[in-house]
PDB file of N, CA and C in Angstrom:
ATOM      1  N   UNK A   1      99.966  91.560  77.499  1.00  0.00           N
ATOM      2  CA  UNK A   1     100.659  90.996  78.650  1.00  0.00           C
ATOM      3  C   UNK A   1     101.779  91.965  79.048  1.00  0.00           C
ATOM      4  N   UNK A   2     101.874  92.015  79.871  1.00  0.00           N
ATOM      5  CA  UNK A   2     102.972  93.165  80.704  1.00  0.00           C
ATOM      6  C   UNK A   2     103.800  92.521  80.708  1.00  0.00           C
ATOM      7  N   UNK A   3     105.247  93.264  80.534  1.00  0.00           N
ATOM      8  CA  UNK A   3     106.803  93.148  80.072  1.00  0.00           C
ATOM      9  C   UNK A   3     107.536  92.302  80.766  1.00  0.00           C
ATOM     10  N   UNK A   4     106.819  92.228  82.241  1.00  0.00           N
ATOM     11  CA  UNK A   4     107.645  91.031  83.129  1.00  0.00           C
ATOM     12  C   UNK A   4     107.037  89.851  83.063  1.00  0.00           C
ATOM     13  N   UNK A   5     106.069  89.564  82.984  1.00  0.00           N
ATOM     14  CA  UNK A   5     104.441  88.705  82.403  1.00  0.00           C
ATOM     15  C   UNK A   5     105.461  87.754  81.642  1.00  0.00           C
ATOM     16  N   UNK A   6     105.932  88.635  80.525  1.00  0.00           N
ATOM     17  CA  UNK A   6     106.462  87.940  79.471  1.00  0.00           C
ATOM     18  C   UNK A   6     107.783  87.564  79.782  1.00  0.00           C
ATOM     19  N   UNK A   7     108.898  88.140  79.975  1.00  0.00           N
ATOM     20  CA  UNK A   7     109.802  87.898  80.461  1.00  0.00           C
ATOM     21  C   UNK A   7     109.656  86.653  80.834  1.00  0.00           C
ATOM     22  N   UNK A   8     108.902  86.448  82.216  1.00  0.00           N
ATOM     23  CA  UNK A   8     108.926  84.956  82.862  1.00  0.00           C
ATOM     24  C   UNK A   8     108.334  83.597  81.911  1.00  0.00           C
ATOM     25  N   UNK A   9     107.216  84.172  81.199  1.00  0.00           N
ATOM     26  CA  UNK A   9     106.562  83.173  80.389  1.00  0.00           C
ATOM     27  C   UNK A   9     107.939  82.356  79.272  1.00  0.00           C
ATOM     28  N   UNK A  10     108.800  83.757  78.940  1.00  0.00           N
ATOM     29  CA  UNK A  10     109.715  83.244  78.146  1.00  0.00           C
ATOM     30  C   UNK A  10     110.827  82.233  78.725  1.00  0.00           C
ATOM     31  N   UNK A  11     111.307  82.764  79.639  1.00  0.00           N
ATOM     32  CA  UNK A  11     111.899  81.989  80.850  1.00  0.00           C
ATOM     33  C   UNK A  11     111.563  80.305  80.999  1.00  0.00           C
ATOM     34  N   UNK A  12     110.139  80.506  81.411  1.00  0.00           N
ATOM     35  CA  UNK A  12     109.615  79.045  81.801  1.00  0.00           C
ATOM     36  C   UNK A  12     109.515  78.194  80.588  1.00  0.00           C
ATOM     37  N   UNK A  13     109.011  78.828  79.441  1.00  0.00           N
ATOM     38  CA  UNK A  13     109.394  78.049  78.405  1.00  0.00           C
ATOM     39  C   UNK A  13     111.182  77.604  77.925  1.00  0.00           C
ATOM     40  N   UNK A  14     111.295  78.443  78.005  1.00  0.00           N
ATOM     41  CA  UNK A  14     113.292  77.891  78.094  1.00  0.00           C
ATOM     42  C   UNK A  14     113.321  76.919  78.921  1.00  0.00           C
ATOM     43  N   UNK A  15     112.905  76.577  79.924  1.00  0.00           N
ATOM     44  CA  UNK A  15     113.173  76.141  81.055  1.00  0.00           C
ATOM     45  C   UNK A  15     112.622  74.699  80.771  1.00  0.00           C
ATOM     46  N   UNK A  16     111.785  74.704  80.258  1.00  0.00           N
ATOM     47  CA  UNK A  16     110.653  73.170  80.233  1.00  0.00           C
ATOM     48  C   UNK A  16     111.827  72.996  78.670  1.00  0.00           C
ATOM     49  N   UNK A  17     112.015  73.542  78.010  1.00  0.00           N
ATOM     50  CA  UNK A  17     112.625  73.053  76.311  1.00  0.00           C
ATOM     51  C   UNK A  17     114.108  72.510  77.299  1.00  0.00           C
ATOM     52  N   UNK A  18     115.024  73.613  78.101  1.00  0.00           N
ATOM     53  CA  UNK A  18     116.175  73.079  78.310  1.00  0.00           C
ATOM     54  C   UNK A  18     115.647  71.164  79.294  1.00  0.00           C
ATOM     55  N   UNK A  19     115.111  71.325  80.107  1.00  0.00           N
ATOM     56  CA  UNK A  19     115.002  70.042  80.805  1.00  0.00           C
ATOM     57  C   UNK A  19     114.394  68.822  79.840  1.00  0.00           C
ATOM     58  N   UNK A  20     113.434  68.960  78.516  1.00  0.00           N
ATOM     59  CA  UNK A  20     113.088  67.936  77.710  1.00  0.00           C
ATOM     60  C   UNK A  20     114.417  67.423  77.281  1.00  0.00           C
ATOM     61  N   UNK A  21     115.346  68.884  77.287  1.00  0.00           N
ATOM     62  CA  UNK A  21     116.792  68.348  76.405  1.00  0.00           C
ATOM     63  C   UNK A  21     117.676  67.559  76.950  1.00  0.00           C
ATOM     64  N   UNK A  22     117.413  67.109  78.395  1.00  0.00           N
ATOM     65  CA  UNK A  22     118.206  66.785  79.300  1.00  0.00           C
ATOM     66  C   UNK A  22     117.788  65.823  79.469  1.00  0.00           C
ATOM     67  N   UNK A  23     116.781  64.872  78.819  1.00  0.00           N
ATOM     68  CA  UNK A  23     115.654  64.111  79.407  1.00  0.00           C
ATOM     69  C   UNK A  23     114.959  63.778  80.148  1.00  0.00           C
ATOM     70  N   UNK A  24     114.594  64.943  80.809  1.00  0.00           N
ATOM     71  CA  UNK A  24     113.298  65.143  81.607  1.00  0.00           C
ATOM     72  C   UNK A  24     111.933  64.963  81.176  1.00  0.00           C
ATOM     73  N   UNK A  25     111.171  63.933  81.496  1.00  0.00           N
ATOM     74  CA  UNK A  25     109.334  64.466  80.779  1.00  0.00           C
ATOM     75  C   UNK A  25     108.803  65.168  81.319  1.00  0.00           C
ATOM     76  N   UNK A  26     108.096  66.084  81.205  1.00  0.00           N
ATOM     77  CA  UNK A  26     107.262  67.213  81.560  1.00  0.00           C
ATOM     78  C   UNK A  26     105.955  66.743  81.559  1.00  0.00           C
ATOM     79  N   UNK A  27     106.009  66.836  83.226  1.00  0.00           N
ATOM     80  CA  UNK A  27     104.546  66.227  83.526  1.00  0.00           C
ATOM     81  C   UNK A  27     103.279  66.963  83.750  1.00  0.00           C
ATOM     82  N   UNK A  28     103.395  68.635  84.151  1.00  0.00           N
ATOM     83  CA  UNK A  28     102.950  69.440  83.792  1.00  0.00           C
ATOM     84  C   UNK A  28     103.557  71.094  84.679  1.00  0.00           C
ATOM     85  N   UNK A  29     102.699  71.938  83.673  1.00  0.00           N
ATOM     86  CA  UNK A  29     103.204  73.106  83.925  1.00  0.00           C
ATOM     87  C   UNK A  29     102.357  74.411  84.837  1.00  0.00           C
ATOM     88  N   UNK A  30     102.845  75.321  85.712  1.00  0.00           N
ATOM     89  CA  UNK A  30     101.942  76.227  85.931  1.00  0.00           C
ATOM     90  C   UNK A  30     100.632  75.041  86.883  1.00  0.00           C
ATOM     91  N   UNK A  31     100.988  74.366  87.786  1.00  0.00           N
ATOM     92  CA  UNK A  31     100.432  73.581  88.537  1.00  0.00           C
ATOM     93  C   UNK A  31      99.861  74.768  89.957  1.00  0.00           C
ATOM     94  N   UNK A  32      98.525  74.773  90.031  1.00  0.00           N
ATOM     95  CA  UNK A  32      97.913  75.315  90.949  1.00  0.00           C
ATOM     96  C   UNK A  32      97.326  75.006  91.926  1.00  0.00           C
ATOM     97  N   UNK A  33      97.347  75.223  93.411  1.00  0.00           N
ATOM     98  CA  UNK A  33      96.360  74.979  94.441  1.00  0.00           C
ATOM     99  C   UNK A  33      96.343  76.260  95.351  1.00  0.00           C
ATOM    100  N   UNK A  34      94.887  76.354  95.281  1.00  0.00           N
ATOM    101  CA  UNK A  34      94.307  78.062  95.925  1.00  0.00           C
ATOM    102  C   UNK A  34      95.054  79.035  95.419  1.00  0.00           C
ATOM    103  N   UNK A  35      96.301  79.768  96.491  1.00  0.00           N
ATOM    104  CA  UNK A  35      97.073  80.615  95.989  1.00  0.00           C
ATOM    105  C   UNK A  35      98.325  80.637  95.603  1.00  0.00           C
ATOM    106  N   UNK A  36      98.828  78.916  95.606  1.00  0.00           N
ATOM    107  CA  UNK A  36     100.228  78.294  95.656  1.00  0.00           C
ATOM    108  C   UNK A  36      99.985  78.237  94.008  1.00  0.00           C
ATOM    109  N   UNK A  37     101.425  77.663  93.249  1.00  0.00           N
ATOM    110  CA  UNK A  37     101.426  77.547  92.215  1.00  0.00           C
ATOM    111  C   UNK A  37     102.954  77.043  91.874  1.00  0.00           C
ATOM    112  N   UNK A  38     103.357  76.176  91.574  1.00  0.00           N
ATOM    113  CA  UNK A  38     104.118  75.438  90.636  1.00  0.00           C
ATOM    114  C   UNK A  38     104.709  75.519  89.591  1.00  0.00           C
ATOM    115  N   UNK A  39     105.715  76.048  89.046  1.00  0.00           N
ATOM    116  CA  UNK A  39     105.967  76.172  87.639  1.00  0.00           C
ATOM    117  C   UNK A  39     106.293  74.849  87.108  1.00  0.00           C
ATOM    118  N   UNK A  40     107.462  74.182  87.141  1.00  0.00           N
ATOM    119  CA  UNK A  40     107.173  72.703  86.360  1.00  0.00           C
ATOM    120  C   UNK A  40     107.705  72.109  87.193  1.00  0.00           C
ATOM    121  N   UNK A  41     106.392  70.721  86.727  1.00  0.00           N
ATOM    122  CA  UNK A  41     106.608  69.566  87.278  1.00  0.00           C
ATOM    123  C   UNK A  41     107.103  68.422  86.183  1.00  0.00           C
ATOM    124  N   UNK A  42     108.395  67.401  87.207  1.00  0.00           N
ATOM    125  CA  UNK A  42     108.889  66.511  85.411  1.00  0.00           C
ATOM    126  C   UNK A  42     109.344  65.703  86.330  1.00  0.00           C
ATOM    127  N   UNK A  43     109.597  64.382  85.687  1.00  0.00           N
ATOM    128  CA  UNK A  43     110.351  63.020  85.582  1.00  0.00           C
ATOM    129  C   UNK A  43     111.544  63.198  85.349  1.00  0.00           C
ATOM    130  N   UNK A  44     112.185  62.874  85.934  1.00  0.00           N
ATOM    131  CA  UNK A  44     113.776  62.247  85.608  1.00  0.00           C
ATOM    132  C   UNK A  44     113.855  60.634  86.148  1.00  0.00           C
ATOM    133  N   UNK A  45     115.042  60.461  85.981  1.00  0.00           N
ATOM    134  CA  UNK A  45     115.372  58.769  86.086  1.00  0.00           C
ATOM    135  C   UNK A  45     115.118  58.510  87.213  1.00  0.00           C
ATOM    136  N   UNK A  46     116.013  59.226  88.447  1.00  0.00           N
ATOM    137  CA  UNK A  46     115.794  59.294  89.677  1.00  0.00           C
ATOM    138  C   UNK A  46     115.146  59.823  90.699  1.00  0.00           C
ATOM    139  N   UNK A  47     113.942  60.566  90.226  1.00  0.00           N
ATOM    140  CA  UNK A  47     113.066  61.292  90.885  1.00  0.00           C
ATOM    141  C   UNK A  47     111.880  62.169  90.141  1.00  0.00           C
ATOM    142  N   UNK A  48     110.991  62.874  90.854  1.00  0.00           N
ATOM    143  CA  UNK A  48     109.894  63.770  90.302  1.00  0.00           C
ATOM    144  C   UNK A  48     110.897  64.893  90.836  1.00  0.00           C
ATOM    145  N   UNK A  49     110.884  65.611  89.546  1.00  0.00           N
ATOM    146  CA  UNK A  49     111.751  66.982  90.259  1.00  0.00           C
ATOM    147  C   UNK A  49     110.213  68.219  90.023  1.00  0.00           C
ATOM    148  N   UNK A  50     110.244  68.828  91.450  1.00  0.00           N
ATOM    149  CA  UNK A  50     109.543  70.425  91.379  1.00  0.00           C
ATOM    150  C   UNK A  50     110.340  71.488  91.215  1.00  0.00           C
ATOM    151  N   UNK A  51     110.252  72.230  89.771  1.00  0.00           N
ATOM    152  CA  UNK A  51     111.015  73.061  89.535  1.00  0.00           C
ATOM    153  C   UNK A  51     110.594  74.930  89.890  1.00  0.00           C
ATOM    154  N   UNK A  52     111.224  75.241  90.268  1.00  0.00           N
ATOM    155  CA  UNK A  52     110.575  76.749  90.575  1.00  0.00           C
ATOM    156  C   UNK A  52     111.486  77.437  89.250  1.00  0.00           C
ATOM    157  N   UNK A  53     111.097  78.371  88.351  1.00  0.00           N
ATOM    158  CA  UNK A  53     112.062  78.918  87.189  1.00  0.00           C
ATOM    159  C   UNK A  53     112.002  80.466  87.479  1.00  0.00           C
ATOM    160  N   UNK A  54     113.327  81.138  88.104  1.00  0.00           N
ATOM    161  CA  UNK A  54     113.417  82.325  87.695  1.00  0.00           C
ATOM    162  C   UNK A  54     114.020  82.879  87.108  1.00  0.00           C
ATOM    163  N   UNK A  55     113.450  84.137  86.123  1.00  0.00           N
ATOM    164  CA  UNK A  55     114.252  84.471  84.833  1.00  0.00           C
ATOM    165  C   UNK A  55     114.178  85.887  85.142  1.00  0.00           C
ATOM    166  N   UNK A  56     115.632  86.898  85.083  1.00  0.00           N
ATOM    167  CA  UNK A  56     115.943  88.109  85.242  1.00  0.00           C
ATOM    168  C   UNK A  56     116.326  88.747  83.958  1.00  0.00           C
ATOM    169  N   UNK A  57     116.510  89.872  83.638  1.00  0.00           N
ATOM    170  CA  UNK A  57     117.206  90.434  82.279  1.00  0.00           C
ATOM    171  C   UNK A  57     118.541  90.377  82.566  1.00  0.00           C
ATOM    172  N   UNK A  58     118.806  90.812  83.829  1.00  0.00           N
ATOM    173  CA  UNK A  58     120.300  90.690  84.370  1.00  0.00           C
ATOM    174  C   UNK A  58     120.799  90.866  85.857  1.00  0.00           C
ATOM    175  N   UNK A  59     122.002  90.878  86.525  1.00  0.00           N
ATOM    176  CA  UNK A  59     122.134  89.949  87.952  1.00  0.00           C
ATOM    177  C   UNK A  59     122.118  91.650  88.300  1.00  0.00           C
ATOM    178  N   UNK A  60     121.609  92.874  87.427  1.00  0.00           N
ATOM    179  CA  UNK A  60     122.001  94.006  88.794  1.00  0.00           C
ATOM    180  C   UNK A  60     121.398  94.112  90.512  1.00  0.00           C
ATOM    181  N   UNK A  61     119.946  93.239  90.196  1.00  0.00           N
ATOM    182  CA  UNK A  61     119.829  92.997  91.898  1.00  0.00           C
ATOM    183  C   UNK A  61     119.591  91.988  92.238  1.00  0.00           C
ATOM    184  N   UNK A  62     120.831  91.142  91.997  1.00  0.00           N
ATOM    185  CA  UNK A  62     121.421  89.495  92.193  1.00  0.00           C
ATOM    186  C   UNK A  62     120.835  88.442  91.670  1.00  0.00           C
ATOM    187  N   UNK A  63     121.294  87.212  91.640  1.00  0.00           N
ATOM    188  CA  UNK A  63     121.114  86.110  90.966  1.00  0.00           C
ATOM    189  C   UNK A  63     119.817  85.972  91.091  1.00  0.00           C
ATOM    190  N   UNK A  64     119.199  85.325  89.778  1.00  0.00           N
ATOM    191  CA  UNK A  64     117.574  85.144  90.119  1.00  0.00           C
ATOM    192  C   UNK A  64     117.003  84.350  90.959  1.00  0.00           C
ATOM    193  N   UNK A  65     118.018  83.327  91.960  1.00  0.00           N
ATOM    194  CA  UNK A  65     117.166  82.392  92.529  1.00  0.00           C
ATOM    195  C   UNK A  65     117.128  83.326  93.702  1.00  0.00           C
ATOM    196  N   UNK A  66     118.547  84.021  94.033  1.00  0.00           N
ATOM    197  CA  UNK A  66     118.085  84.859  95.722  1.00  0.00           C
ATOM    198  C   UNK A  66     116.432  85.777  95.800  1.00  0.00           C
ATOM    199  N   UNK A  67     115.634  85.231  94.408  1.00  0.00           N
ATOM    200  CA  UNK A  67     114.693  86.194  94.962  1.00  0.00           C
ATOM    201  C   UNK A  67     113.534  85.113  95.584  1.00  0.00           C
ATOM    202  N   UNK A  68     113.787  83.987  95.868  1.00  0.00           N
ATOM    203  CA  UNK A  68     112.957  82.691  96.427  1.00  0.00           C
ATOM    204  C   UNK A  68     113.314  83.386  97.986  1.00  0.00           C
ATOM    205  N   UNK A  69     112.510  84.366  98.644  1.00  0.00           N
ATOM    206  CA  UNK A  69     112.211  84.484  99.677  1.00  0.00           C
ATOM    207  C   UNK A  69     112.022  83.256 100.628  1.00  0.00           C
ATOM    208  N   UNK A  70     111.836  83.699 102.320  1.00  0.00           N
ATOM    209  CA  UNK A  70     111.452  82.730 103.084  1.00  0.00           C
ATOM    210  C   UNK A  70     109.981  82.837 102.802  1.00  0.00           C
ATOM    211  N   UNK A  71     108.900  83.380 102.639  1.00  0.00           N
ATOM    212  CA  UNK A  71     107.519  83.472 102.541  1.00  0.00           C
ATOM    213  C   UNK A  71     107.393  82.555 100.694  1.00  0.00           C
ATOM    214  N   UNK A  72     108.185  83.006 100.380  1.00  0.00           N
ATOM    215  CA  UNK A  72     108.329  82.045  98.688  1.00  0.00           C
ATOM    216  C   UNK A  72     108.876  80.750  99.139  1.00  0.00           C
ATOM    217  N   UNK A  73     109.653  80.356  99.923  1.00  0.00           N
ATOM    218  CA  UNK A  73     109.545  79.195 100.054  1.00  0.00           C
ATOM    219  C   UNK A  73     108.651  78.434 101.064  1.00  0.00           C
ATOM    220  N   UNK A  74     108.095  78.889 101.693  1.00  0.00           N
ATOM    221  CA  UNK A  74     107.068  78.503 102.998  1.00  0.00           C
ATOM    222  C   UNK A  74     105.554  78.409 101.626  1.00  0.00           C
ATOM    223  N   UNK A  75     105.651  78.775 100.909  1.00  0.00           N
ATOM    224  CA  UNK A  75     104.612  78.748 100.111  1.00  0.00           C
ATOM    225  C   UNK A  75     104.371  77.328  98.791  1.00  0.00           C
ATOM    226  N   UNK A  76     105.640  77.575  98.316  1.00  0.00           N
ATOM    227  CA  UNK A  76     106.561  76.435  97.740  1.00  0.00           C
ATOM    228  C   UNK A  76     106.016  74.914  98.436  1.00  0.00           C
ATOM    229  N   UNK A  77     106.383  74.984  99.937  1.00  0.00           N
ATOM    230  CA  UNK A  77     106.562  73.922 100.424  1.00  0.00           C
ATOM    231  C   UNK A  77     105.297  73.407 100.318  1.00  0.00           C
ATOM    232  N   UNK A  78     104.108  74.263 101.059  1.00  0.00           N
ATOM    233  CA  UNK A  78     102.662  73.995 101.203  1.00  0.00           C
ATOM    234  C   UNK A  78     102.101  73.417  99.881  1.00  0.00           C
ATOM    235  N   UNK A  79     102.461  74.205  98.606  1.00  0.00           N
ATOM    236  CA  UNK A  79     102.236  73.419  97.061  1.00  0.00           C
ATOM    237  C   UNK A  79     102.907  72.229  96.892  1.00  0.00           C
ATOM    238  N   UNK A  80     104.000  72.174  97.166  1.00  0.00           N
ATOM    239  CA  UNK A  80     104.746  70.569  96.719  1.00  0.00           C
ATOM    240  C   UNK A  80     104.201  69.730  97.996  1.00  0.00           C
ATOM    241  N   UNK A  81     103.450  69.820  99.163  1.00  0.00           N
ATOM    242  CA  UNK A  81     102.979  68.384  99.891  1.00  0.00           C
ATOM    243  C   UNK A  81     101.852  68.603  99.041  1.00  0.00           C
ATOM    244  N   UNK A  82     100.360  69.979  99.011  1.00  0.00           N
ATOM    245  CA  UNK A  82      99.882  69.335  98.392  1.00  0.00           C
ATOM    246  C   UNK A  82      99.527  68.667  96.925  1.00  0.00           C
ATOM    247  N   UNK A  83     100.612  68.928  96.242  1.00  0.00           N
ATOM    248  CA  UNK A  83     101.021  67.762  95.172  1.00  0.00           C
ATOM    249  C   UNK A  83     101.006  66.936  95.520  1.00  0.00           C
ATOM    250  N   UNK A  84     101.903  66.027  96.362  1.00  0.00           N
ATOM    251  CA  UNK A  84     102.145  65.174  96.582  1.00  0.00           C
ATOM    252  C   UNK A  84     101.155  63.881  97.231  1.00  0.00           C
ATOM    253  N   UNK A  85     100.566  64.967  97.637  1.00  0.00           N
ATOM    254  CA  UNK A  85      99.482  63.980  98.616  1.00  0.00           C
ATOM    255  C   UNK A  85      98.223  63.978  97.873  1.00  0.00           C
ATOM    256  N   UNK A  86      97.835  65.025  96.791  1.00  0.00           N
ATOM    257  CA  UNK A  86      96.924  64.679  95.811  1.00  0.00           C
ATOM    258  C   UNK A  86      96.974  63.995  94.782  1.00  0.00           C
ATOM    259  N   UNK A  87      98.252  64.057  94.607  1.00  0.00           N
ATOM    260  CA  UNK A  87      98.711  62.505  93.192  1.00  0.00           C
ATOM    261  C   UNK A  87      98.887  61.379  93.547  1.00  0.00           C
ATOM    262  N   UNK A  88      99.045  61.332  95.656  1.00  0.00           N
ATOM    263  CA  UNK A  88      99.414  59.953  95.362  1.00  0.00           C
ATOM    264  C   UNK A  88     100.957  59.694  95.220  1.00  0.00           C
ATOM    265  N   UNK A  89     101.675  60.634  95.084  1.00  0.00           N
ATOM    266  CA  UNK A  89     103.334  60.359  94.863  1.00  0.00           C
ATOM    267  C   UNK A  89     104.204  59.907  96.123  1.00  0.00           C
ATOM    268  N   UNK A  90     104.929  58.569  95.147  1.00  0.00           N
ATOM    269  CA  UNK A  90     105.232  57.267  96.133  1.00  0.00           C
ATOM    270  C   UNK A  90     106.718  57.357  95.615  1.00  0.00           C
ATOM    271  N   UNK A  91     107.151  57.892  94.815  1.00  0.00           N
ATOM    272  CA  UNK A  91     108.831  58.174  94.395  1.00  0.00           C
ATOM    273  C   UNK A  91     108.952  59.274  95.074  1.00  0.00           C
ATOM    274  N   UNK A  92     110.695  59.445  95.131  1.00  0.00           N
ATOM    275  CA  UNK A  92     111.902  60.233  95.917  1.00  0.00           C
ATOM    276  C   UNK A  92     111.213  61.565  95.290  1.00  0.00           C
ATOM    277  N   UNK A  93     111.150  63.038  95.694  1.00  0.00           N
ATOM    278  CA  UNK A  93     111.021  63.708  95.212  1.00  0.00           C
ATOM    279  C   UNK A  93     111.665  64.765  95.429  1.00  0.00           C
ATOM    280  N   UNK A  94     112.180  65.924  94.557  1.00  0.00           N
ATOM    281  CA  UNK A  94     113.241  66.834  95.225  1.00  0.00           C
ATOM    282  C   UNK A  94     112.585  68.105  94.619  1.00  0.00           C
ATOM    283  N   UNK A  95     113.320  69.343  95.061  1.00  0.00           N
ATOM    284  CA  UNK A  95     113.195  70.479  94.525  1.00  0.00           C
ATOM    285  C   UNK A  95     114.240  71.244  94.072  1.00  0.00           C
ATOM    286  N   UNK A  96     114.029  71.836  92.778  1.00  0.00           N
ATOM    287  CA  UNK A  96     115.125  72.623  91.769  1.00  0.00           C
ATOM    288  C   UNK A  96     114.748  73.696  91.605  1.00  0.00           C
ATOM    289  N   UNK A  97     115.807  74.474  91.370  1.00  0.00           N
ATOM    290  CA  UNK A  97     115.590  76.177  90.405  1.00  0.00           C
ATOM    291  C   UNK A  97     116.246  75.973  89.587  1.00  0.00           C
ATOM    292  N   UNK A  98     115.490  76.839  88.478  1.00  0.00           N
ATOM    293  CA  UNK A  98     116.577  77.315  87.190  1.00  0.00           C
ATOM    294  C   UNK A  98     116.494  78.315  87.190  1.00  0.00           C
ATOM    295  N   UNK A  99     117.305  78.982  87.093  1.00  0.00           N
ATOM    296  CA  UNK A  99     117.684  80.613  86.878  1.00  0.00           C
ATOM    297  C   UNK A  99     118.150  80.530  85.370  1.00  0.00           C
ATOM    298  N   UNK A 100     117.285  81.539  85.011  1.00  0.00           N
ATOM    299  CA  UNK A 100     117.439  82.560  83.570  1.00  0.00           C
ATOM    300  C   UNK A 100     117.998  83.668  83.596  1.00  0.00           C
ATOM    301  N   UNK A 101     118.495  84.069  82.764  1.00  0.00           N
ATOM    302  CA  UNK A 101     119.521  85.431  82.805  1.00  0.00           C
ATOM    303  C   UNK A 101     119.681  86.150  81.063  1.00  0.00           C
ATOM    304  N   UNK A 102     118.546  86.749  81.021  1.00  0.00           N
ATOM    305  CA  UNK A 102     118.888  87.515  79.403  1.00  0.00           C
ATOM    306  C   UNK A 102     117.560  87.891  79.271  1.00  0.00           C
ATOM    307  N   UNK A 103     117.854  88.454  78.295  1.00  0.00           N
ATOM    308  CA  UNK A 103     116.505  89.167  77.355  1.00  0.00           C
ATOM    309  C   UNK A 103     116.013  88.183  76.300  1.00  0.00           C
ATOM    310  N   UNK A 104     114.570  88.350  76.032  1.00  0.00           N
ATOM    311  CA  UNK A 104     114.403  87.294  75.205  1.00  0.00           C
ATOM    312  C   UNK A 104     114.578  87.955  73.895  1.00  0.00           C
ATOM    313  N   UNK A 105     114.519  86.954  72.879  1.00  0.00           N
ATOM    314  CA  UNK A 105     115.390  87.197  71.447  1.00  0.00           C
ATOM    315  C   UNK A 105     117.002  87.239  71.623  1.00  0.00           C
ATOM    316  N   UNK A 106     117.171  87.123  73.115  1.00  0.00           N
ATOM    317  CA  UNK A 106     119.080  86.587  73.271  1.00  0.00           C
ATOM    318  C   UNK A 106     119.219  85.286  73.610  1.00  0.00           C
ATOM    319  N   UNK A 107     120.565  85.103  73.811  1.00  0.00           N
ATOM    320  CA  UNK A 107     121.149  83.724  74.136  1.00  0.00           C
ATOM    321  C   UNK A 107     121.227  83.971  75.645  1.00  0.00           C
ATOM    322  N   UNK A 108     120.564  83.461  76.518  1.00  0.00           N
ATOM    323  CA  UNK A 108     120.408  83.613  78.302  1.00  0.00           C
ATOM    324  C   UNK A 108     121.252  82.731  78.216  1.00  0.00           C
ATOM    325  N   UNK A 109     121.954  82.831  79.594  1.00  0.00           N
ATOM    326  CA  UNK A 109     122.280  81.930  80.828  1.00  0.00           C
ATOM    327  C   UNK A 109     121.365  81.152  81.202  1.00  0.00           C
ATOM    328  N   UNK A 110     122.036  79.724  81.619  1.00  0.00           N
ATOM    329  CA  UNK A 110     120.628  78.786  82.158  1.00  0.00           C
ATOM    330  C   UNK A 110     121.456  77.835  83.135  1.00  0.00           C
ATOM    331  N   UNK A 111     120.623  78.166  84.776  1.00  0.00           N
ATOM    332  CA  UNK A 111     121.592  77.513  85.643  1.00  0.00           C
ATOM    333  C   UNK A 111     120.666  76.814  86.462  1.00  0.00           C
ATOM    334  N   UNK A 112     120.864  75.569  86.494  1.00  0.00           N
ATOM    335  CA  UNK A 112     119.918  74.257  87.035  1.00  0.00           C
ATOM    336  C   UNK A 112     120.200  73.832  87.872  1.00  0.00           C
ATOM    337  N   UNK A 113     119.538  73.713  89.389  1.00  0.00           N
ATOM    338  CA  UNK A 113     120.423  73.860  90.687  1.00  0.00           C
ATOM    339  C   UNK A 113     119.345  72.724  91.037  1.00  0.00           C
ATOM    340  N   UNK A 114     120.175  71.968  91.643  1.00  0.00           N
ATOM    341  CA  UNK A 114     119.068  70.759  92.213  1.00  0.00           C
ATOM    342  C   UNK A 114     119.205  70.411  93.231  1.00  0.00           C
ATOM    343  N   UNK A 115     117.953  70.223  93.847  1.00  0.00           N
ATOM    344  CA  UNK A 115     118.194  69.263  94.973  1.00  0.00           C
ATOM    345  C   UNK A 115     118.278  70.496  96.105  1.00  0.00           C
ATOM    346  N   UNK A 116     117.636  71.520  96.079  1.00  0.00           N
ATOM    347  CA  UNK A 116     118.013  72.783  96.678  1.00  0.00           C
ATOM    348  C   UNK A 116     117.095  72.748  98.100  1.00  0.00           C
ATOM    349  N   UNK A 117     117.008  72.886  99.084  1.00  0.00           N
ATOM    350  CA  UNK A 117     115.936  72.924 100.813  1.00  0.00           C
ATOM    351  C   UNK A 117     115.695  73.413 100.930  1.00  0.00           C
ATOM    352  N   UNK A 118     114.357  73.733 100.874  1.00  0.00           N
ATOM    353  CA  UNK A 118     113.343  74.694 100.856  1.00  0.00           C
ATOM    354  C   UNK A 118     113.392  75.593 102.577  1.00  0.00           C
ATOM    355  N   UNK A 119     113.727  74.841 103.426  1.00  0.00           N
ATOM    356  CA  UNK A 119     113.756  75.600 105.058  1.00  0.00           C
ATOM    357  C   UNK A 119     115.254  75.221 105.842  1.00  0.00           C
TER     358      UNK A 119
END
């Protein structure tokens, strides 16, 4: 697996462990339709949160969420209706990032932004 491959894999796993810790259930991960794709999907008290997770080694070319383009989020959006409309989902639903920040085998940064508008 190639070095950024991993990077993110490590990331998203941080990411699903930090939100179980928070009590989130993890309803699933790496959610796909055609060329859209999902990193995690989870329960909280008050909503289905869609999480997008980006994980950097470090902020030299800025925070990891500024890299959620307008074409990354126009893409985003098209995956979370059709989630929504293929499950059937009848609760509030929002969208989050977590940004990662470290190398793995370190102690990252972990910043959980919710509730963020996609347009």
């Amino acid at each position: 697996m190639a070095a950024h491959n991993e990077l993110g894999k490590w990331g998203e796993d941080l990411a699903a462990k930090y939100l179980e810790d928070q009590g989130y259930e993890i309803l699933e991960r790496d959610w796909k339709s055609g060329h859209h794709d999902l990193d995690i999907i989870a329960r909280s008290e008050e909503a289905l949160a869609i999480i997008e997770v980006k994980t950097r080694r470090n902020r030299l070319f800025g925070a990891p969420e500024e890299a959620i383009d307008y074409k990354k989020r126009l893409s985003l959006q098209s995956a979370i209706n059709h989630y929504i409309k293929s499950h059937r989902i009848k609760v509030p639903v929002r969208f989050d990032v977590i940004s990662i920040v470290g190398a793995i085998g370190s102690t990252p940064e972990i910043d959980h932004i919710k509730d963020v508008a996609l347009l």
